[in-house]
N, C-alpha and C. Protein backbone atom coordinates (compact mmCIF):
# COMPACT_ATOMS: atom_id res chain seq x y z
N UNK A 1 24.00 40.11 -42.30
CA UNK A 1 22.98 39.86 -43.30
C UNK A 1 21.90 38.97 -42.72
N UNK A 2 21.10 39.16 -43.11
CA UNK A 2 19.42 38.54 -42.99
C UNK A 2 18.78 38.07 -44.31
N UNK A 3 18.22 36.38 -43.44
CA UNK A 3 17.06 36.10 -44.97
C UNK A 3 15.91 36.12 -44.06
N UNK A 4 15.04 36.18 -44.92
CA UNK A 4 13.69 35.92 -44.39
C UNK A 4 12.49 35.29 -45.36
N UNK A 5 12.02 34.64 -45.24
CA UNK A 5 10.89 34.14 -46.15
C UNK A 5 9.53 34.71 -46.53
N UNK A 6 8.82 35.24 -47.19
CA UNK A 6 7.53 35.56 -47.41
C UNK A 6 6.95 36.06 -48.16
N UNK A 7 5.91 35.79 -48.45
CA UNK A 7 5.24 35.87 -49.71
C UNK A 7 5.21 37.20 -50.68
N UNK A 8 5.38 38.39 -49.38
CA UNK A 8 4.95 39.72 -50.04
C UNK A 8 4.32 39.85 -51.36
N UNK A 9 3.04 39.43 -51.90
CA UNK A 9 2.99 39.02 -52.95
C UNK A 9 2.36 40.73 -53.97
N UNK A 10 2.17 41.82 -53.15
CA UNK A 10 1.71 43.14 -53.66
C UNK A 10 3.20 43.57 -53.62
N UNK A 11 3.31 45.12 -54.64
CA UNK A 11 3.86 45.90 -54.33
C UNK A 11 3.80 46.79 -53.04
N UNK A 12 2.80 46.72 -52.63
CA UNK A 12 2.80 47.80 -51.29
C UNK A 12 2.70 47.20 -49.77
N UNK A 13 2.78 46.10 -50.51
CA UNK A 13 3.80 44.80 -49.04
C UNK A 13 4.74 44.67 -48.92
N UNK A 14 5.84 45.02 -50.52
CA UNK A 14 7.42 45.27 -50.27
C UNK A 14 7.47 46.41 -49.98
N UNK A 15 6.88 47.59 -50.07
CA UNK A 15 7.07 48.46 -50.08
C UNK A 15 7.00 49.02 -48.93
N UNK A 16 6.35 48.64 -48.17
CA UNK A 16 6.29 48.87 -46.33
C UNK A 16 7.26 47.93 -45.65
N UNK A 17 7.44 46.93 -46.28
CA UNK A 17 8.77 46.19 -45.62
C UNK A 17 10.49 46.81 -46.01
N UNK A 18 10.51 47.58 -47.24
CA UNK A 18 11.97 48.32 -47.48
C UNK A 18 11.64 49.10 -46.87
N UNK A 19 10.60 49.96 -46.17
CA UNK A 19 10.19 51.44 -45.64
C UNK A 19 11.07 50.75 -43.69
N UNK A 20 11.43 49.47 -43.52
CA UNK A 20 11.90 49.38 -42.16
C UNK A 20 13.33 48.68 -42.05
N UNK A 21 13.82 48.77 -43.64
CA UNK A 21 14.83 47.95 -43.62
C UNK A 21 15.53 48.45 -45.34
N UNK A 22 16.05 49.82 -45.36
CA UNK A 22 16.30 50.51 -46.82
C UNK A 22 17.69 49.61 -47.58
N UNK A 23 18.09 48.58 -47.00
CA UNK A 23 18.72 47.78 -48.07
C UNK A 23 18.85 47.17 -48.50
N UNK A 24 17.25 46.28 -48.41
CA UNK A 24 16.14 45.32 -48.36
C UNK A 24 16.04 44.68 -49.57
N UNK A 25 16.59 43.54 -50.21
CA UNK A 25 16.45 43.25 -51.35
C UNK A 25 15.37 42.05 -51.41
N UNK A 26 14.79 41.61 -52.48
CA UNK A 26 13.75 40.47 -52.76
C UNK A 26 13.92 39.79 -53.65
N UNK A 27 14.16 38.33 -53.42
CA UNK A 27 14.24 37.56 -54.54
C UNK A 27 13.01 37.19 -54.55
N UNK A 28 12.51 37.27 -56.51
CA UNK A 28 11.31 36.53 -56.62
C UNK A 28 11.58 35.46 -57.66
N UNK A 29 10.91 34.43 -57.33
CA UNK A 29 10.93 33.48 -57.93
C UNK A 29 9.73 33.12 -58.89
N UNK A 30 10.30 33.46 -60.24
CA UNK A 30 9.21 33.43 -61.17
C UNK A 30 8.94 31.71 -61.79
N UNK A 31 7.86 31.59 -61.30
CA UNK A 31 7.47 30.32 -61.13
C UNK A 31 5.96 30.04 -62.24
N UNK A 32 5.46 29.27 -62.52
CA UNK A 32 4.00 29.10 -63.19
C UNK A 32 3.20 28.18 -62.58
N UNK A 33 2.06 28.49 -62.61
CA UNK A 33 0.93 27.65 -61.51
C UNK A 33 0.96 26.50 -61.06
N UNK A 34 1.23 25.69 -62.38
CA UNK A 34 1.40 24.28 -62.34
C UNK A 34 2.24 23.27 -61.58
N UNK A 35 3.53 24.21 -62.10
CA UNK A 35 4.91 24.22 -61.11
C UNK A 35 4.57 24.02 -59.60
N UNK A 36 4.31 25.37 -59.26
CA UNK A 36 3.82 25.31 -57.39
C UNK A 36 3.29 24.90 -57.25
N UNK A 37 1.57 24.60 -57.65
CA UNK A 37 0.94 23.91 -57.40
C UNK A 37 1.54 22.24 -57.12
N UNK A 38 2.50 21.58 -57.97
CA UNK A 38 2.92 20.51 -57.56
C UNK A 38 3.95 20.45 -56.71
N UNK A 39 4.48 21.64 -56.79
CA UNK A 39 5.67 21.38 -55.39
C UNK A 39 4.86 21.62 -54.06
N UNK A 40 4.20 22.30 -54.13
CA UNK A 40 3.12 22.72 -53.06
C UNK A 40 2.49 21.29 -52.62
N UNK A 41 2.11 20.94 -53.05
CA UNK A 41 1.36 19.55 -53.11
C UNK A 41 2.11 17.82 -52.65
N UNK A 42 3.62 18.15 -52.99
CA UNK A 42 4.48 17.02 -52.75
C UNK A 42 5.08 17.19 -51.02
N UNK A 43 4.93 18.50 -50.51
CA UNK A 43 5.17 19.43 -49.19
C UNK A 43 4.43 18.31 -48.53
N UNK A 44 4.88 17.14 -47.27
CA UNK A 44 3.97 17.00 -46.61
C UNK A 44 3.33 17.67 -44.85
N UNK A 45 3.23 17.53 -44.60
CA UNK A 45 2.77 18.80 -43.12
C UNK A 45 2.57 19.98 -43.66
N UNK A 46 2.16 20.57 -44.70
CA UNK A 46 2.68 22.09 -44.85
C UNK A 46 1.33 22.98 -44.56
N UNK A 47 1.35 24.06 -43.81
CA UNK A 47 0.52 24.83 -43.54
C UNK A 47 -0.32 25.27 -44.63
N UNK A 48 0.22 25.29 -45.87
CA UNK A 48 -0.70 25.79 -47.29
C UNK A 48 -0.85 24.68 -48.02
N UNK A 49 -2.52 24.10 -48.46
CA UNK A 49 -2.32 23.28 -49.46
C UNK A 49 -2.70 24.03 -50.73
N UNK A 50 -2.03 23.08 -51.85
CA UNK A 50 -2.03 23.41 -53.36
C UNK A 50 -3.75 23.66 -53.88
N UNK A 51 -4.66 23.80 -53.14
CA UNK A 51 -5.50 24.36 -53.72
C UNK A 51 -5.62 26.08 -53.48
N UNK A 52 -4.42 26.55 -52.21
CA UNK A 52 -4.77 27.89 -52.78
C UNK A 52 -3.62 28.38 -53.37
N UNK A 53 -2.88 27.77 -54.34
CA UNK A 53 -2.11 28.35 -55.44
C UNK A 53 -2.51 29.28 -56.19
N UNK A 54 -3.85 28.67 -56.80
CA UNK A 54 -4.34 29.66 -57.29
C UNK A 54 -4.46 31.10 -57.13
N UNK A 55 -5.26 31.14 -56.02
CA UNK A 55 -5.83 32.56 -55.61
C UNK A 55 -4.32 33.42 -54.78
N UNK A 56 -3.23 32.33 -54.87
CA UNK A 56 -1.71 33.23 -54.56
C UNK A 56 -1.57 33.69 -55.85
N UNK A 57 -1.80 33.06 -57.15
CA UNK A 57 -1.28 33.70 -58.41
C UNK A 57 -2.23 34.79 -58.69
N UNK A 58 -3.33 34.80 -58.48
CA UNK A 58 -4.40 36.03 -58.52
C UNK A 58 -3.84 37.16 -57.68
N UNK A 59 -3.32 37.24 -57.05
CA UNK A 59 -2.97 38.20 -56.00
C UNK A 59 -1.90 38.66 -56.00
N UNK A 60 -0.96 37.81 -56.97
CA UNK A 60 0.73 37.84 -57.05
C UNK A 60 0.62 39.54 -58.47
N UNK A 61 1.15 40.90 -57.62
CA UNK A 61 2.08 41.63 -58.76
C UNK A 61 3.42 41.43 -58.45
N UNK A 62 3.57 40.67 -59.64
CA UNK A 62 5.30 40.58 -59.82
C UNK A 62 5.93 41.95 -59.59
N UNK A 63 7.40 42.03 -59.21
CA UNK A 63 8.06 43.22 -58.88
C UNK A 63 8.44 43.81 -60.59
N UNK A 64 8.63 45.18 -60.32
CA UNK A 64 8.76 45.69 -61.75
C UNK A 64 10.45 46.05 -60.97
N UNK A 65 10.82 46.91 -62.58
CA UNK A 65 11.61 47.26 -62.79
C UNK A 65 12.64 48.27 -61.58
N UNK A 66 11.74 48.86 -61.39
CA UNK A 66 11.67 49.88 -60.09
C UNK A 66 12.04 49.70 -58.86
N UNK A 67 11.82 48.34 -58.51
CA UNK A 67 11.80 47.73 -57.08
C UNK A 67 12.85 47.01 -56.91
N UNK A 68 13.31 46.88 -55.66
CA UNK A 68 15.09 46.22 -55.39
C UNK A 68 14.71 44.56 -55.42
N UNK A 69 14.54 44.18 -56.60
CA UNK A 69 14.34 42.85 -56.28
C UNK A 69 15.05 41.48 -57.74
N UNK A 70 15.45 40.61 -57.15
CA UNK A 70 16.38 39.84 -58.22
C UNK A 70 15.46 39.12 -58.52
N UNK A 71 14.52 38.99 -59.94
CA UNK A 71 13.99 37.94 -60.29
C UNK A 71 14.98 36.88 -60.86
N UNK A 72 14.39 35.29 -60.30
CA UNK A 72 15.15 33.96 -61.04
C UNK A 72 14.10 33.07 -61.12
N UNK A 73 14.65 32.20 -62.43
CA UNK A 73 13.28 31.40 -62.81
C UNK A 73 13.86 30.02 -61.63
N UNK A 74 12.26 30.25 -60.88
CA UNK A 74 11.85 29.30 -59.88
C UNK A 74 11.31 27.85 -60.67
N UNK A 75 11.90 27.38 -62.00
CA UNK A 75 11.27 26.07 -62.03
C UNK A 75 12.57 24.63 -62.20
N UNK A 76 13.19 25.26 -62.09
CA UNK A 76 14.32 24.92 -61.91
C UNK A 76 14.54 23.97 -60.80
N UNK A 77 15.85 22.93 -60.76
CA UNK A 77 16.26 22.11 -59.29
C UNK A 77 16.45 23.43 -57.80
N UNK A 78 15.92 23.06 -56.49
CA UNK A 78 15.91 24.00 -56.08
C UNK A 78 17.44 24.05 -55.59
N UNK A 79 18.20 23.20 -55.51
CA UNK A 79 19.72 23.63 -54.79
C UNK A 79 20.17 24.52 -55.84
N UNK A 80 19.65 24.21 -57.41
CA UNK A 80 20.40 25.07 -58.82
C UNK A 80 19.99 26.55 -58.19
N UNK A 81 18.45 26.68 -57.76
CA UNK A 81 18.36 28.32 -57.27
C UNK A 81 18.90 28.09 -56.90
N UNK A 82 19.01 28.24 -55.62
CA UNK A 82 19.53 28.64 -54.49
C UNK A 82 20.91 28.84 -54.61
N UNK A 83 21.71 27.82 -55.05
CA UNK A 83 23.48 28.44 -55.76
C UNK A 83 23.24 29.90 -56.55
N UNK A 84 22.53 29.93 -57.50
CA UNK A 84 22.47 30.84 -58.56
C UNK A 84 22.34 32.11 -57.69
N UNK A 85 21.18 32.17 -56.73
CA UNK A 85 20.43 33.46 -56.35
C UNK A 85 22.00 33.52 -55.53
N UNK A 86 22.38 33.02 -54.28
CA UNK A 86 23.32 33.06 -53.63
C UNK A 86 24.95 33.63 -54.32
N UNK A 87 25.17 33.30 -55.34
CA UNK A 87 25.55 33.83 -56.14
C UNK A 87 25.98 35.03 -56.68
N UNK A 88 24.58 35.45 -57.20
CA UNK A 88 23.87 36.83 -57.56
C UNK A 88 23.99 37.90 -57.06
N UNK A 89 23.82 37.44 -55.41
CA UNK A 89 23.82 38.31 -54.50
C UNK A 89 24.94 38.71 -53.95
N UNK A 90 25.75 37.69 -53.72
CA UNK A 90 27.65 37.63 -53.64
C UNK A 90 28.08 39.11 -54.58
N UNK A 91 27.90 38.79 -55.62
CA UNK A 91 28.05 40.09 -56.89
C UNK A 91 27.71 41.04 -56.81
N UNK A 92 26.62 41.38 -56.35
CA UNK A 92 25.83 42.23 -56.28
C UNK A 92 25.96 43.21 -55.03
N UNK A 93 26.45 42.53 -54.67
CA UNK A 93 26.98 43.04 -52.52
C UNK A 93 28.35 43.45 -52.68
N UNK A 94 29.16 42.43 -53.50
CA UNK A 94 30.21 42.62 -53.15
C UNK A 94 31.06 44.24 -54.12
């Protein structure tokens, strides 16, 4: 198994990434501006600052129904994700 991090924030950015890897799942983390924007912002060194949150949420289509992907609400403690999704996926695999 493999994780990998990234934004894929279109459908037809996951969609060329399951096209090289067909058992390719995506967790998205449904999050609200405000949220990232301040976790974004508390990040120190980080290559992205919280002023382009924004124009990530402009650009963000959430995954639909259709697409292999586990949405979990991202506002949460992050070790609570990360158990939960980890979890999820345990189930879901196994």
């Amino acid at each position: 198994s493999v994780v990998a991090a990234c934004s894929a924030l279109k459908r037809g950015y996951r969609r060329r990434l399951g096209g090289f890897c067909p058992d390719l799942r995506f967790v998205y983390l449904e999050i609200d501006a405000e949220t990232a924007r301040r976790r974004v912002g508390s990040r120190k060194g980080h290559f992205m600052p919280a002023s382009l949150v924004d124009s990530q949420f402009a650009t963000l289509e959430a995954p639909t129904a259709d697409e292999p992907a586990l949405t979990v609400d991202g506002t949460g403690r992050i070790s609570n994700i990360v158990a939960g999704v980890l979890d999820e996926l345990r189930t879901k695999t196994s």
